[in-house]
Protein backbone atom coordinates (compact mmCIF):
# COMPACT_ATOMS: atom_id res chain seq x y z
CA UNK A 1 78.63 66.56 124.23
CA UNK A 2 76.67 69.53 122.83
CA UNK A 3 79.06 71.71 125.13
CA UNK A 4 81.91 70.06 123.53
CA UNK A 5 80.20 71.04 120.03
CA UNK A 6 80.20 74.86 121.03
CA UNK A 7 83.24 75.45 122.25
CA UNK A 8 84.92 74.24 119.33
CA UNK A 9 82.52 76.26 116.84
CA UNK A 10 83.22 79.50 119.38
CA UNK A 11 86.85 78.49 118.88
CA UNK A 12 86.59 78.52 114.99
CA UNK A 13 84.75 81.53 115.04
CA UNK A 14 87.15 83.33 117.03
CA UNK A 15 90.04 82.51 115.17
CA UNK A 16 88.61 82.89 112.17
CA UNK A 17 87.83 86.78 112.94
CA UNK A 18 91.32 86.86 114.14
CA UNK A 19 92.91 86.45 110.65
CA UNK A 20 90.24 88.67 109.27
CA UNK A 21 91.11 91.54 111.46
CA UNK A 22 94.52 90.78 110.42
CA UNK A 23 93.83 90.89 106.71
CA UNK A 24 91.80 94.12 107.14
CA UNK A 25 94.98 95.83 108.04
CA UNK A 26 97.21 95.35 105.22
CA UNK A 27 97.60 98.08 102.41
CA UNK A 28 99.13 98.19 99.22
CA UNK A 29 100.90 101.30 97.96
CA UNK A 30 102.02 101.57 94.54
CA UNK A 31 105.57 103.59 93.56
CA UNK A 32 106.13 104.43 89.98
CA UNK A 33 109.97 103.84 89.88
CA UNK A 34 112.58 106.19 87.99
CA UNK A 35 116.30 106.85 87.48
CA UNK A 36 118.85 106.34 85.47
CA UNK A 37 119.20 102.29 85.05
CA UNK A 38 117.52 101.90 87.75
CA UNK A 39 115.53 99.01 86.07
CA UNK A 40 118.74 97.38 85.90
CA UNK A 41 118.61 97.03 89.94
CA UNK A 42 115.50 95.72 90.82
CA UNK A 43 116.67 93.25 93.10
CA UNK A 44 118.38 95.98 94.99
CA UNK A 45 115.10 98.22 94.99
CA UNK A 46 113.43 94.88 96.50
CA UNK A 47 115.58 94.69 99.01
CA UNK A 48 115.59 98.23 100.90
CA UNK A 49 112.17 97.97 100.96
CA UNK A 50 111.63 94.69 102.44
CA UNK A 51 114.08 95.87 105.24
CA UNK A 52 111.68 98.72 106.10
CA UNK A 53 109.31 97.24 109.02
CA UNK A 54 105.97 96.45 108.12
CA UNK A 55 106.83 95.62 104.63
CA UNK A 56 104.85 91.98 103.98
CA UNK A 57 105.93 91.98 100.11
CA UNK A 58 107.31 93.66 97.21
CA UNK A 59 105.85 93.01 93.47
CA UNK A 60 107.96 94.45 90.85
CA UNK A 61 106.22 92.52 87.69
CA UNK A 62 103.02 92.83 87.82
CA UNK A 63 103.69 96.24 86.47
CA UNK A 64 106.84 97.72 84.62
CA UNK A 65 108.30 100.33 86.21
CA UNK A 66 106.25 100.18 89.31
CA UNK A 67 106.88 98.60 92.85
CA UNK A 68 103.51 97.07 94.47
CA UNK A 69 104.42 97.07 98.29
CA UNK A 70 102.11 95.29 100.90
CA UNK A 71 101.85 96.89 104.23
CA UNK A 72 101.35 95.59 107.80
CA UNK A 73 99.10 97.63 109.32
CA UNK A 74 100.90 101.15 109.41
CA UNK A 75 104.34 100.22 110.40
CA UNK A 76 106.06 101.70 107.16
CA UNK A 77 104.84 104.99 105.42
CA UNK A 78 104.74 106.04 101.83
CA UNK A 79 107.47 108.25 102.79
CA UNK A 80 109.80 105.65 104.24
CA UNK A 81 109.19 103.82 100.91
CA UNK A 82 110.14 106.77 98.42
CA UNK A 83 112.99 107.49 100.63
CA UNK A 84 114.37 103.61 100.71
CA UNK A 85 114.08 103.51 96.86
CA UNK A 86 116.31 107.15 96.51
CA UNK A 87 118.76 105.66 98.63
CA UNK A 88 119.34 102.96 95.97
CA UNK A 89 122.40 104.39 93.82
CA UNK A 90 125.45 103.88 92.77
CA UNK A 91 128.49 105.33 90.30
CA UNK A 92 126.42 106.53 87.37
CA UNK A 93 122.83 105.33 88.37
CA UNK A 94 120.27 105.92 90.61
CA UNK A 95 116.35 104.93 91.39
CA UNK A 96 113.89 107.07 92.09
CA UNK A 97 110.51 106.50 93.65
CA UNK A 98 107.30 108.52 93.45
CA UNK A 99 103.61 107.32 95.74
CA UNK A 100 101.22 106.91 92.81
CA UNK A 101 97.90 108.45 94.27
């Protein structure tokens, strides 16, 4: 019985570390948005970067004219980021996207 009893609290332990390793490897970068309207298209600056890999989530309320990304690991970079956001345009508007340090 007592063997019983520690393999199941060596199981919990285990993965318990497993998620914290996991946790210990996200990142959040924070982009100060600009452009011309580009607060009008937020939902289009949302999703370019959540089809970057590694992207876990994008907060754009939290803080106005900002995007809060969460990382995986280091899948994405900042660059990838910036240049996602400049790629969102269109006929008379554009967003721009700048790594706050």
């Amino acid at each position: 019985m007592n063997r019983l009893r520690i393999g199941f609290v060596c199981m919990a332990l285990v993965t318990g570390c497993g998620s914290w390793v996991e946790a210990a490897t996200e990142r959040t970068v924070m982009l100060m948005l600009g452009g011309q309207y580009c607060d009008l298209y937020l939902g289009n600056v949302e999703s370019a970067l959540k089809k970057i890999a590694g992207v876990k989530a994008v907060d754009l309320k939290s803080m106005k004219g900002h995007a809060v990304v969460t990382l995986e690991g280091d899948k994405a970079t900042t660059k990838q980021l910036a240049e996602a956001v400049n790629g969102v345009k269109g006929e008379g508007w554009h967003c721009s996207a700048q790594v706050m340090k």
